[in-house]
Protein backbone atom coordinates (compact mmCIF):
# COMPACT_ATOMS: atom_id res chain seq x y z
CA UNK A 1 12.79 141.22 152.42
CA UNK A 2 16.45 142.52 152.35
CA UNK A 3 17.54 138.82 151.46
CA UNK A 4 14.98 138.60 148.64
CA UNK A 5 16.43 141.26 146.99
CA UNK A 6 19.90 140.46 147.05
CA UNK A 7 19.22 136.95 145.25
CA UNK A 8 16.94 138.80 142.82
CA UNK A 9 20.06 141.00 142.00
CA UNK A 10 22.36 138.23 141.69
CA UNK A 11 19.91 136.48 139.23
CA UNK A 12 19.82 139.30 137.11
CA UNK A 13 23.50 139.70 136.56
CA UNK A 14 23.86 136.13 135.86
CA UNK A 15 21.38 136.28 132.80
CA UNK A 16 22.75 139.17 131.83
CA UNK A 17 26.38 138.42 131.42
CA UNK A 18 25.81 136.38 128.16
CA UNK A 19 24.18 138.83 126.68
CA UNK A 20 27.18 141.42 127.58
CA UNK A 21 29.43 139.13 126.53
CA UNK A 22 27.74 138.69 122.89
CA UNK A 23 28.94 142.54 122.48
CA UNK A 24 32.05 142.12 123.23
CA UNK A 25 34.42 141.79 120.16
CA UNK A 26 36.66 138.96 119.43
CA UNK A 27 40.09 139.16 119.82
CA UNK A 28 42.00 137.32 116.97
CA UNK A 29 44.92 135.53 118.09
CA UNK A 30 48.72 136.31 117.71
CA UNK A 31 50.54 134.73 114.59
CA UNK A 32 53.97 134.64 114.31
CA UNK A 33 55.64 132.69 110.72
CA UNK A 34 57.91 130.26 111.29
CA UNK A 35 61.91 131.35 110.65
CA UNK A 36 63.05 130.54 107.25
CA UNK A 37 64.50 127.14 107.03
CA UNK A 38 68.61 127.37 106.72
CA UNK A 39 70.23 127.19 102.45
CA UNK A 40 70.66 123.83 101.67
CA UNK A 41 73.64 122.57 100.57
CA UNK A 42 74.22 120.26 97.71
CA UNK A 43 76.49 117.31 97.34
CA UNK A 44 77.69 116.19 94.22
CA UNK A 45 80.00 113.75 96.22
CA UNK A 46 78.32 111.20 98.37
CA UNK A 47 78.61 108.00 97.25
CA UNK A 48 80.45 105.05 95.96
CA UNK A 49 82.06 105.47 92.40
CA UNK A 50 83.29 103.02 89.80
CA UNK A 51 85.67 104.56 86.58
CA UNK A 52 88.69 103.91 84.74
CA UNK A 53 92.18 106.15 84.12
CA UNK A 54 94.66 106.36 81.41
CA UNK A 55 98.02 108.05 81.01
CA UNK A 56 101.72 108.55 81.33
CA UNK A 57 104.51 106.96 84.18
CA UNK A 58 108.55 106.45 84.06
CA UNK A 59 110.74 105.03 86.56
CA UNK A 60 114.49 105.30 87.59
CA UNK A 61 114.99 101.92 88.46
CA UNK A 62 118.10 100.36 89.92
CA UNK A 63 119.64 97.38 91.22
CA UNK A 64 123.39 96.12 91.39
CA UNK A 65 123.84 92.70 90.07
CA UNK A 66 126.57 90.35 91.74
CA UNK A 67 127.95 86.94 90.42
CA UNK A 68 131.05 85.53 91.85
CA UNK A 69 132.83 87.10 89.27
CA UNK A 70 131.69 90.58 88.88
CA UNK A 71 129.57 92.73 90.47
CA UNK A 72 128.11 95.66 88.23
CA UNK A 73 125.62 98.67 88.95
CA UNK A 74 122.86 99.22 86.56
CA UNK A 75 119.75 102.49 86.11
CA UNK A 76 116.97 102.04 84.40
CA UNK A 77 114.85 104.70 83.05
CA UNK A 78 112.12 103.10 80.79
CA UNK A 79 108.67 105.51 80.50
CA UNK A 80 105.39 103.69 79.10
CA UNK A 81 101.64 104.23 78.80
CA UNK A 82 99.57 103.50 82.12
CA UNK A 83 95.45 102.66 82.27
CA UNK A 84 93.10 100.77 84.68
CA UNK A 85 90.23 101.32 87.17
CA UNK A 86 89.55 102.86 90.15
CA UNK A 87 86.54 102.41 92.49
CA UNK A 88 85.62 104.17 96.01
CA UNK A 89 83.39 105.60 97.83
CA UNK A 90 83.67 108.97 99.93
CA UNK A 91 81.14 111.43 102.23
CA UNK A 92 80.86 114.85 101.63
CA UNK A 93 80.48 116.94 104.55
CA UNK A 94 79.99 121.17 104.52
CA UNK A 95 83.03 121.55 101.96
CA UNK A 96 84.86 118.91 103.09
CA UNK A 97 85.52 115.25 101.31
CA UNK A 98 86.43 112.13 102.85
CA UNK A 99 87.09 108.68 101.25
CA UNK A 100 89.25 105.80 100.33
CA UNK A 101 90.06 103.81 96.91
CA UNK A 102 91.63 101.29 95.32
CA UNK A 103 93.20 101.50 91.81
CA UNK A 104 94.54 98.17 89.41
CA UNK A 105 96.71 99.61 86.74
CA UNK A 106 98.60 98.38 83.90
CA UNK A 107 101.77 99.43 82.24
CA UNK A 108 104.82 98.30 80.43
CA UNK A 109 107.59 100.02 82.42
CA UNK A 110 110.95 97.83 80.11
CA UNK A 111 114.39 98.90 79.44
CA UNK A 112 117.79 96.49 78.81
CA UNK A 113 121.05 97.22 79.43
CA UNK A 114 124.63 95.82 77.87
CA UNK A 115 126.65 95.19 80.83
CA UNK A 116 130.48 97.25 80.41
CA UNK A 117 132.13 95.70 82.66
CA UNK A 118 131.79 91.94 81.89
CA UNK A 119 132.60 93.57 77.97
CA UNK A 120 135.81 94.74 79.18
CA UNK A 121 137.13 91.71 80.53
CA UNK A 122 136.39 89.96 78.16
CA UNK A 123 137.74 92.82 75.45
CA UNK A 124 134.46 92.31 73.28
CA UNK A 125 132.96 94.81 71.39
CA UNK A 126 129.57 93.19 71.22
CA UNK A 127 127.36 93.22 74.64
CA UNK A 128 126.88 89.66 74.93
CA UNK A 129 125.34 90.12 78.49
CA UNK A 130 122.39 91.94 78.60
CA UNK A 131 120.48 93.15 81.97
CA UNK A 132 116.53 94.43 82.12
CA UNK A 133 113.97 95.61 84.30
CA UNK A 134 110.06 95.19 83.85
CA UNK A 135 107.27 96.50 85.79
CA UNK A 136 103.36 95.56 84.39
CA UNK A 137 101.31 96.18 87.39
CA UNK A 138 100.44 98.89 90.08
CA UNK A 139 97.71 98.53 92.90
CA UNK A 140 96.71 100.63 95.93
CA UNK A 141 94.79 101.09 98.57
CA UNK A 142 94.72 104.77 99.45
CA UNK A 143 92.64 107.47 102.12
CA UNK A 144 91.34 110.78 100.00
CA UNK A 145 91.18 113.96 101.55
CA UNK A 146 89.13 116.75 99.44
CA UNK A 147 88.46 120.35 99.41
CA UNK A 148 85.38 121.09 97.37
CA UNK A 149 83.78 124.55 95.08
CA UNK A 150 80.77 123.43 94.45
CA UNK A 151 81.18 121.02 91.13
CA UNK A 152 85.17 121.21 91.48
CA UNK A 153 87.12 119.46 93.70
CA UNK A 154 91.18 119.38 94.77
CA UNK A 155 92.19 116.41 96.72
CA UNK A 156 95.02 114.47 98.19
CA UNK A 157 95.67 110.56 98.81
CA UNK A 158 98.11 108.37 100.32
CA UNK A 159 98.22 104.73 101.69
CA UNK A 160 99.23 101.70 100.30
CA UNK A 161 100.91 100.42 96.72
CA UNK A 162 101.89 97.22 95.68
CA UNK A 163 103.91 96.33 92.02
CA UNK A 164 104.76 93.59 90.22
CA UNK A 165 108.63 93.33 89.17
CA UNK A 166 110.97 91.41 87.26
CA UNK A 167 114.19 91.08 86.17
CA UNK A 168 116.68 89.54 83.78
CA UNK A 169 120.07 88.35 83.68
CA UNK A 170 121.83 86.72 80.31
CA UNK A 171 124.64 85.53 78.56
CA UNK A 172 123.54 85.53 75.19
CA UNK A 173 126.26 83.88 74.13
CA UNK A 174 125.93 80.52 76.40
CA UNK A 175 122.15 81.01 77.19
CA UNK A 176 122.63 81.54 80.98
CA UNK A 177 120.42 83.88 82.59
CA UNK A 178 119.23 84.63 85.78
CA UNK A 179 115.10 86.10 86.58
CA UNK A 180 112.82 86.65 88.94
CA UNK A 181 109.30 88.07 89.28
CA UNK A 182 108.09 89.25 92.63
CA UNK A 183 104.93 91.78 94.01
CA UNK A 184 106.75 94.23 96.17
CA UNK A 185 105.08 96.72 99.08
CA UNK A 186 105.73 100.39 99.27
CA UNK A 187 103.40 103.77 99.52
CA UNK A 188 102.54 106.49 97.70
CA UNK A 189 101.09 109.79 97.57
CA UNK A 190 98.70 111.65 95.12
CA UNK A 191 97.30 114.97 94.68
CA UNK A 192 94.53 115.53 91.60
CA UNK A 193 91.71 117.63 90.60
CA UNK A 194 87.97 116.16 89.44
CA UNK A 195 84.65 118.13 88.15
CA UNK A 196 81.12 117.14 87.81
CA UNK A 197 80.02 118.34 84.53
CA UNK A 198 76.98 116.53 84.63
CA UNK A 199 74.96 114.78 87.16
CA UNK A 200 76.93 111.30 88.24
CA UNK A 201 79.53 111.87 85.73
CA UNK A 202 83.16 112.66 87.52
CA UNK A 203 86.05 114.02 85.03
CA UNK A 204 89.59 114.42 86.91
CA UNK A 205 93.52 114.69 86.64
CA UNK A 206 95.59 113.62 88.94
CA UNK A 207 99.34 113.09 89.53
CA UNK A 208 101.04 110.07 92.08
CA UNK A 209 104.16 108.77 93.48
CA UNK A 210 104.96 105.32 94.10
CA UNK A 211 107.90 104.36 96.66
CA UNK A 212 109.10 100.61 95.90
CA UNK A 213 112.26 99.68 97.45
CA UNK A 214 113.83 96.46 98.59
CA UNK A 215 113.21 93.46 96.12
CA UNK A 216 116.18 92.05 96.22
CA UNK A 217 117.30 88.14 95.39
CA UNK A 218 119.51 85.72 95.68
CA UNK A 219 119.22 82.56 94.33
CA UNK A 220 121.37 80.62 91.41
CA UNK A 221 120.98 80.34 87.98
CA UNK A 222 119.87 77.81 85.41
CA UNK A 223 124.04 77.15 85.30
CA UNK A 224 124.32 76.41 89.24
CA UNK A 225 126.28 80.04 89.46
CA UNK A 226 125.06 82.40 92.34
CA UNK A 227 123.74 85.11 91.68
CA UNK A 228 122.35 87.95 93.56
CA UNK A 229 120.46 91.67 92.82
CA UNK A 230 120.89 93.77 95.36
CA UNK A 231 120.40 97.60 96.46
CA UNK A 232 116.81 97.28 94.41
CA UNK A 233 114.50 100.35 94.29
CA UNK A 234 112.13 101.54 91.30
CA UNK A 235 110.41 105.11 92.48
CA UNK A 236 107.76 105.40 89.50
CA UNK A 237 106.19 108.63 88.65
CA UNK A 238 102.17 108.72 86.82
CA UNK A 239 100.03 111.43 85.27
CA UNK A 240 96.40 110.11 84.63
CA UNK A 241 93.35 111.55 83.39
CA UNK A 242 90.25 109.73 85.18
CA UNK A 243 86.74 109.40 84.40
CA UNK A 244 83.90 107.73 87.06
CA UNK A 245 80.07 106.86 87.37
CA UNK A 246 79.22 107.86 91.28
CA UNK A 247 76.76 105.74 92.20
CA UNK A 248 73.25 106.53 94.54
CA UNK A 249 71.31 109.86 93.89
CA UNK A 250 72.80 112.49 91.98
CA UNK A 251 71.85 114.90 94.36
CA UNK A 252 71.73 114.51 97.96
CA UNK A 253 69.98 117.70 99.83
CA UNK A 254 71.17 118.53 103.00
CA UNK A 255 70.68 121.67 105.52
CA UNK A 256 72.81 123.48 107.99
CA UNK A 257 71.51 123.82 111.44
């Protein structure tokens, strides 16, 4: 009898409890937002670029020109317009800009010279023997290191530069001369400053050195007579004013972890 009531109890309960448990109210579950994503930052640098530049440069040129006869030092400091491309392409990372670029300009860096002492010898007061320097091209191959404010951005470069140069010996009153025109190797250095005013569109100034040193010759000339230019160097100076496309999406979104 005892054991029929004990399983008659436990029945009981066991229909009961989903009853109970239909009273009970529902607990909701916690919700917690997720954490605000991070500010993005905005590059207006990324990417490869394609422009052109146009300005100022001077040089102070100098070689010293031997013959058997003479020797002579000359200085040339001609000054001329300068304009060509650049293209590159460069990464933009927090504030922080890196890239490389080459650059093809053109110029006409020219400037003649009587030579004195050959004049005195020969106790002439005309300069029959005139001496020039020419320079018409400047390329390089250059690293870029920039700081950025937002649209505005200060940068420096250095690496390679090459230049074309030539130059000119002549008696004008025989018609012997003496030339040559070489591409010499050097380096130079840059610092400039560029803006995005709009979207793509890259406005800039920026001011280089160019080291050139060592084109020296000897060889004869068209009269069989030795001749030799020696102790070359032609430091040139430039002030440009660049414009560029930069290439890709204008923007590129990006977010800080």
């Amino acid at each position: 009898m005892k054991k029929l009531w004990l399983a008659s109890a436990a029945l009981v309960a066991q229909l009961a409890s989903p009853a109970l448990a239909a009273d009970w109210p529902v607990i909701a579950p916690t919700y917690t937002p997720p954490p605000p994503p991070p500010p993005a930052i905005y590059s207006w640098w990324t990417g490869c670029y394609l422009g052109g530049n146009l300005g100022g440069d001077w040089t102070r040129a100098f070689y010293t020109l031997a013959s058997p006869t003479s020797a002579e030092d000359f200085t040339f400091t001609p000054k001329s317009v300068i304009g060509g491309g650049q293209l590159g392409c460069q990464y933009q990372w927090d504030s922080l800009v890196l890239g490389v670029e080459g650059t093809w300009s053109w110029t006409n860096l020219r400037q003649s010279q009587p030579s004195i002492l050959l004049a005195l010898q020969e106790r002439s007061s005309s300069p029959l023997h005139d001496r020039s320097i020419g320079i018409d091209q400047i390329g390089t191959v250059t690293a870029r290191v920039g700081y950025t404010w937002d649209r505005t951005m200060l940068y420096g470069k250095a690496g390679w530069a090459g230049v074309r140069v030539s130059a000119r010996a002549t008696n004008l009153a025989t018609g012997e001369f003496a030339e040559f025109t070489d591409f010499t190797s050097g380096w130079t250095i840059g610092v400039g400053m560029e803006h995005v005013p709009w979207q793509s569109i890259v406005l800039g100034v920026e001011a280089n050195y160019y080291n050139i040193n060592g084109f020296d010759h000897s060889f004869v000339d068209n009269f069989a007579v030795p001749v030799q230019f020696s102790n070359t160097s032609a430091p040139l100076y430039s002030i440009t004013v660049r414009a560029s496309y930069l290439f890709g999406p204008p923007i590129v979104t990006r977010y800080v972890n």
